[in-house]
Protein backbone atom coordinates (compact mmCIF):
# COMPACT_ATOMS: atom_id res chain seq x y z
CA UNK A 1 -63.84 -64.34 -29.30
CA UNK A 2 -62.87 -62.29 -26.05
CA UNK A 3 -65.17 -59.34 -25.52
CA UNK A 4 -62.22 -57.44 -25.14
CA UNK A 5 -58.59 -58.74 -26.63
CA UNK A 6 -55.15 -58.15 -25.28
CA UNK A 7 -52.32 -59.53 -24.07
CA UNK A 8 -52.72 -62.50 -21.66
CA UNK A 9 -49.30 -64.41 -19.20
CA UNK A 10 -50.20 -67.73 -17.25
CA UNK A 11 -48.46 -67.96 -14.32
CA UNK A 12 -44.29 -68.33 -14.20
CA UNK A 13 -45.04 -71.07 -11.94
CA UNK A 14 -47.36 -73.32 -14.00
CA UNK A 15 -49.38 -73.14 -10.86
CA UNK A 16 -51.70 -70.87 -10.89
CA UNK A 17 -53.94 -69.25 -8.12
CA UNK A 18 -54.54 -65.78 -8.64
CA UNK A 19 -55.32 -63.29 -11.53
CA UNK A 20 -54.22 -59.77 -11.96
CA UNK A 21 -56.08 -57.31 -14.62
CA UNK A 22 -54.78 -54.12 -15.90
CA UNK A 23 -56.71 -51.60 -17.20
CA UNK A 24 -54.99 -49.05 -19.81
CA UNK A 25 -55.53 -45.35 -20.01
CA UNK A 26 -57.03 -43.13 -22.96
CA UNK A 27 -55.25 -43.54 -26.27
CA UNK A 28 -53.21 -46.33 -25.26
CA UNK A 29 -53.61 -50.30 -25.24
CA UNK A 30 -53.25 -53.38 -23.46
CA UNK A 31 -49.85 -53.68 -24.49
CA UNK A 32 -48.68 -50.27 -23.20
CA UNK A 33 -49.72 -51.19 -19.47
CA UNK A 34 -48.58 -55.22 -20.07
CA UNK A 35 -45.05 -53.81 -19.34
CA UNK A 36 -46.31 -53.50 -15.67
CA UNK A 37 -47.41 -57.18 -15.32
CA UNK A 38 -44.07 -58.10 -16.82
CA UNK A 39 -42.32 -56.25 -13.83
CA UNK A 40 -44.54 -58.27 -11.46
CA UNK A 41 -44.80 -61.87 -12.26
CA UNK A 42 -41.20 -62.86 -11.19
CA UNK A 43 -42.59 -61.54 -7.79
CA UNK A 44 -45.91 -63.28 -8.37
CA UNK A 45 -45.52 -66.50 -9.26
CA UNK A 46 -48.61 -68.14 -8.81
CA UNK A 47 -50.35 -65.25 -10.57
CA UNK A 48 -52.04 -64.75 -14.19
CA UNK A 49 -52.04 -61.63 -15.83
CA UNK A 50 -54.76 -60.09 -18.45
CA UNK A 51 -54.27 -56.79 -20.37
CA UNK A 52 -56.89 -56.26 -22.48
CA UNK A 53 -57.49 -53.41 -24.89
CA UNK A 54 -60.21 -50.79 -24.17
CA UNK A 55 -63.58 -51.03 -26.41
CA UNK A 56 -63.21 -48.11 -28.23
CA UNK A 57 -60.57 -47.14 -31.05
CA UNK A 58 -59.33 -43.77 -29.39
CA UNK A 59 -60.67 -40.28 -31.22
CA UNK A 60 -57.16 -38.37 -31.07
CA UNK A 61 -55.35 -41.54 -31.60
CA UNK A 62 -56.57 -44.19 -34.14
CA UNK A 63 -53.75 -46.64 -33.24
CA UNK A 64 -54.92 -46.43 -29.63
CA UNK A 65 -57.85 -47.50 -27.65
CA UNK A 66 -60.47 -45.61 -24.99
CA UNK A 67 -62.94 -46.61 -22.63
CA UNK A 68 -64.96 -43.57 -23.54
CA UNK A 69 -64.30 -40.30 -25.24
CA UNK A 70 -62.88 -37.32 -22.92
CA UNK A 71 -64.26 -33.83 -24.07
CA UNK A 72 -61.89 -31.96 -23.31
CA UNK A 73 -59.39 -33.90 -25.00
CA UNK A 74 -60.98 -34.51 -28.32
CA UNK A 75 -64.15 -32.15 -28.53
CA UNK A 76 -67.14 -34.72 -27.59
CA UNK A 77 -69.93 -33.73 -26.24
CA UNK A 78 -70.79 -33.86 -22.10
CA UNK A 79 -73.84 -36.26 -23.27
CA UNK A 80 -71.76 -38.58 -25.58
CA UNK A 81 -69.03 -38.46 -23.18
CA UNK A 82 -71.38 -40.09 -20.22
CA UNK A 83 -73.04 -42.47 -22.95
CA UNK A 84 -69.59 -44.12 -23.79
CA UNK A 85 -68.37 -44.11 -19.88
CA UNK A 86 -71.86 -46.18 -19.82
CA UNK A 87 -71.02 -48.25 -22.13
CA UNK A 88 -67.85 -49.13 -21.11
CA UNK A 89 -69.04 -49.92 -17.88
CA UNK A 90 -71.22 -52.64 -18.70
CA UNK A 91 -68.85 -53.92 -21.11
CA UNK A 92 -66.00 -53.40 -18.02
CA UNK A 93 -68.54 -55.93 -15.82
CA UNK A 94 -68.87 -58.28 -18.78
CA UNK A 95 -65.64 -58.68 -19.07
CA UNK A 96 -64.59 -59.54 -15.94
CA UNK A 97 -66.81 -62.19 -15.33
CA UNK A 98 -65.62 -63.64 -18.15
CA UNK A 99 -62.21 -63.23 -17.54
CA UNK A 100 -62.53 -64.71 -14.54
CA UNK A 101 -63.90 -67.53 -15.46
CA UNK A 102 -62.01 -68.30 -18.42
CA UNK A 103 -59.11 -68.29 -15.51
CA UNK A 104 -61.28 -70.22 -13.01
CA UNK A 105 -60.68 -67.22 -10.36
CA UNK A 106 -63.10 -66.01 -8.11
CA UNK A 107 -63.44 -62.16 -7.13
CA UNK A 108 -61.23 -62.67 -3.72
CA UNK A 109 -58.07 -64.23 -5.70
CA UNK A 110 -58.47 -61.10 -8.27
CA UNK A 111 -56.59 -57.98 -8.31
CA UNK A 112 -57.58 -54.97 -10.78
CA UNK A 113 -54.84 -52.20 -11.90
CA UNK A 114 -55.38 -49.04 -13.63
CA UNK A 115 -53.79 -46.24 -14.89
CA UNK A 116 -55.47 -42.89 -15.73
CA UNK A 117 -58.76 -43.79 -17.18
CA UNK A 118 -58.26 -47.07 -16.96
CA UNK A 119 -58.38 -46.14 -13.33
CA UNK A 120 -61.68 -44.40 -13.52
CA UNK A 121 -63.01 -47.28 -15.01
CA UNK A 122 -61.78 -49.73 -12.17
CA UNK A 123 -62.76 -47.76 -9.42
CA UNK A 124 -66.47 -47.24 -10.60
CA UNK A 125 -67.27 -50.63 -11.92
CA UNK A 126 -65.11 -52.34 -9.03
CA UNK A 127 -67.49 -50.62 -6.23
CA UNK A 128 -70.65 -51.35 -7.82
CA UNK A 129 -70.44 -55.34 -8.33
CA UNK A 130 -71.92 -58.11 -5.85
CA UNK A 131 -68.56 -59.28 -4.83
CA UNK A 132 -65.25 -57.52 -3.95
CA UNK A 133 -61.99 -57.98 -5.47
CA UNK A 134 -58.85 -58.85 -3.55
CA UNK A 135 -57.66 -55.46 -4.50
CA UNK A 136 -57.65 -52.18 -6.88
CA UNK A 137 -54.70 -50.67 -7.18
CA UNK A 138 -55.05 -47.02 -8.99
CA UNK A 139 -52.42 -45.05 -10.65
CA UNK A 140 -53.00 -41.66 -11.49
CA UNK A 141 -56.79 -41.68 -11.81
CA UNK A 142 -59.94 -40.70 -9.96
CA UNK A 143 -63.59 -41.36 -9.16
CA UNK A 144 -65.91 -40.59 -12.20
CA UNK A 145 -69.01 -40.07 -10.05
CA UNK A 146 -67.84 -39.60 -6.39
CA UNK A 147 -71.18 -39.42 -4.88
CA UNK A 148 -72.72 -42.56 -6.47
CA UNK A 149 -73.52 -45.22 -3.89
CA UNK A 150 -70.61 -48.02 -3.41
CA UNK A 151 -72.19 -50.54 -2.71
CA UNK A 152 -68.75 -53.41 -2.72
CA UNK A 153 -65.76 -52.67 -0.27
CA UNK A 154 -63.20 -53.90 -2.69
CA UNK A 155 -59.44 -52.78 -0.64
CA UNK A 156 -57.80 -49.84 -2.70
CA UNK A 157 -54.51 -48.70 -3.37
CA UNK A 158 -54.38 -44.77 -4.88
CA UNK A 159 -50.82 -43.73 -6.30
CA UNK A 160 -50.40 -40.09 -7.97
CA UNK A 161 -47.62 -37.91 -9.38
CA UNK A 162 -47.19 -34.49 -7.57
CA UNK A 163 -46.58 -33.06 -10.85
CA UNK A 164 -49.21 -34.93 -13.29
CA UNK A 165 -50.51 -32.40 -16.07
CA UNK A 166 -53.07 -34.60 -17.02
CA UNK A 167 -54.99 -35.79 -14.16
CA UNK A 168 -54.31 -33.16 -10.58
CA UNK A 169 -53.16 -34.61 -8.28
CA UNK A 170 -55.70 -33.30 -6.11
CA UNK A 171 -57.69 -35.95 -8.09
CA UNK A 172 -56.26 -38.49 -5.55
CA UNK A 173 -57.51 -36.98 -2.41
CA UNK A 174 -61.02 -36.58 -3.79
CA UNK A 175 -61.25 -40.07 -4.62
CA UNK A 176 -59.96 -41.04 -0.53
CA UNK A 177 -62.23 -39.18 0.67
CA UNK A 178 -64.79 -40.55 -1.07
CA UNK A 179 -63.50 -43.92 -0.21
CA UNK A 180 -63.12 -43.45 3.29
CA UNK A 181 -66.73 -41.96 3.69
CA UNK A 182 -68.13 -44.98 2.59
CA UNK A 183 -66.23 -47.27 4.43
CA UNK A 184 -64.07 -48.91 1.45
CA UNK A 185 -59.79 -49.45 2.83
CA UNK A 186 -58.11 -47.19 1.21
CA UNK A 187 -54.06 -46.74 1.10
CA UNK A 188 -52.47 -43.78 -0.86
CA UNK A 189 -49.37 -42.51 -2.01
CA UNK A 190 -48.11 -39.68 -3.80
CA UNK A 191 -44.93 -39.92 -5.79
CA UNK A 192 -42.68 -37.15 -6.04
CA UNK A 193 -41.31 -35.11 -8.92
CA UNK A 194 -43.91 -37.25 -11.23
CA UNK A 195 -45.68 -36.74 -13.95
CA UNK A 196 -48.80 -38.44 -15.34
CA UNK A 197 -47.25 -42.09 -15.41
CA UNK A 198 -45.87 -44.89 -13.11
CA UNK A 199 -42.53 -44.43 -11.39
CA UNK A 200 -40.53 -47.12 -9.29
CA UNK A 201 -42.16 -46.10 -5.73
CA UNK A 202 -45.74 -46.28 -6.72
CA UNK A 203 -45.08 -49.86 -8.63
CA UNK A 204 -43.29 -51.28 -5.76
CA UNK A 205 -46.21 -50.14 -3.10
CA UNK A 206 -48.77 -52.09 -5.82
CA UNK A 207 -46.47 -55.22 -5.65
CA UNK A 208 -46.33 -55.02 -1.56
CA UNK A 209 -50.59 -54.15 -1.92
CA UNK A 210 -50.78 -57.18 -4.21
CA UNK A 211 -48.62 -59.55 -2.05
CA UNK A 212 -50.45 -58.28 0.79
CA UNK A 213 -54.25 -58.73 -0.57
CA UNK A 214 -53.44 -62.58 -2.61
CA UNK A 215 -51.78 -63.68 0.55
């Protein structure tokens, strides 16, 4: 069994040369972000997609899944909040080494998308492995620990709502900064007259990224 399960699509082409992983937000599941990958594989042939399901059920939502608990949003603890974003960290890194090899893809042929916490997850764990990806692509996230060393260069792509309740959008500039000070590529984008989701602007800029970064 998978470390972590979710929805998996080979490649429309029956060739396949790339891999694309999204990573869902808090109380959601691999399913709810598949819809994304769906929308891209006409335009990505060649390209796998992988959606799997966070490691945690979700506290406020038992039919949902969460990387790690949010105390704000369901009364944890600071402490057991940073335990489970540890957790899911070095489950995160697990899991995409096996990913990729169960789709013989190395790092520079994989591209990682997340949304909300899903993109807090991808943009620690993506700066702190040995390799980099082909790209990260980030909607509506940011950077967990912002001063951590980054030690990986992985290209990123930031897209945030101008009117997203959940995560500020000043969330997005934070996380460039942080970016650009040490040294990763970073593109950004900020969709207006959105909320705390994924409108057609930001998903066609991840599709150009994507095309872009896979060649």
């Amino acid at each position: 069994m998978s470390i972590l399960e979710g929805p998996r699509a080979d490649a429309e082409s029956g060739t396949k040369d790339s891999l694309v992983i999204l990573l869902h937000g808090y109380g959601a599941d691999g399913n709810d972000l598949f819809g994304i990958a769906q929308a891209l594989a006409p335009h990505l042939p060649n390209t796998a997609f992988r959606s799997p399901n966070a490691p945690e059920r979700c506290t406020t939502n038992p039919a949902g899944y969460q990387w790690f608990p949010i105390s704000w949003l369901d009364g944890s603890s600071e402490q057991e909040m940073a335990e489970g974003a540890e957790r899911a960290k070095k489950t995160l890194h697990a899991y995409l080494d096996e990913a990729m090899a169960e789709e013989g893809m190395t790092p520079d042929r994989t591209v990682i998308i997340g949304f909300s916490q899903g993109t807090m997850m991808s943009l620690d764990v993506t700066m702190r492995r040995d390799e980099a990806f082909a790209g990260l692509v980030g909607f509506s996230g940011r950077l967990i620990e912002s001063d951590a060393p980054m030690t990986c260069k992985t290209p990123v792509l930031l897209v945030h709502g101008d009117q997203d309740p959940m995560v500020p959008v000043a969330s997005i500039h934070e996380a460039r900064e942080a970016l650009e000070k040490a040294d990763v590529p970073v593109l950004w984008h900020i969709s207006e007259g959105v909320g705390h989701g994924i409108a057609p602007d930001g998903l066609g800029l991840a599709l150009k990224f994507i095309q872009d970064r896979l060649g």
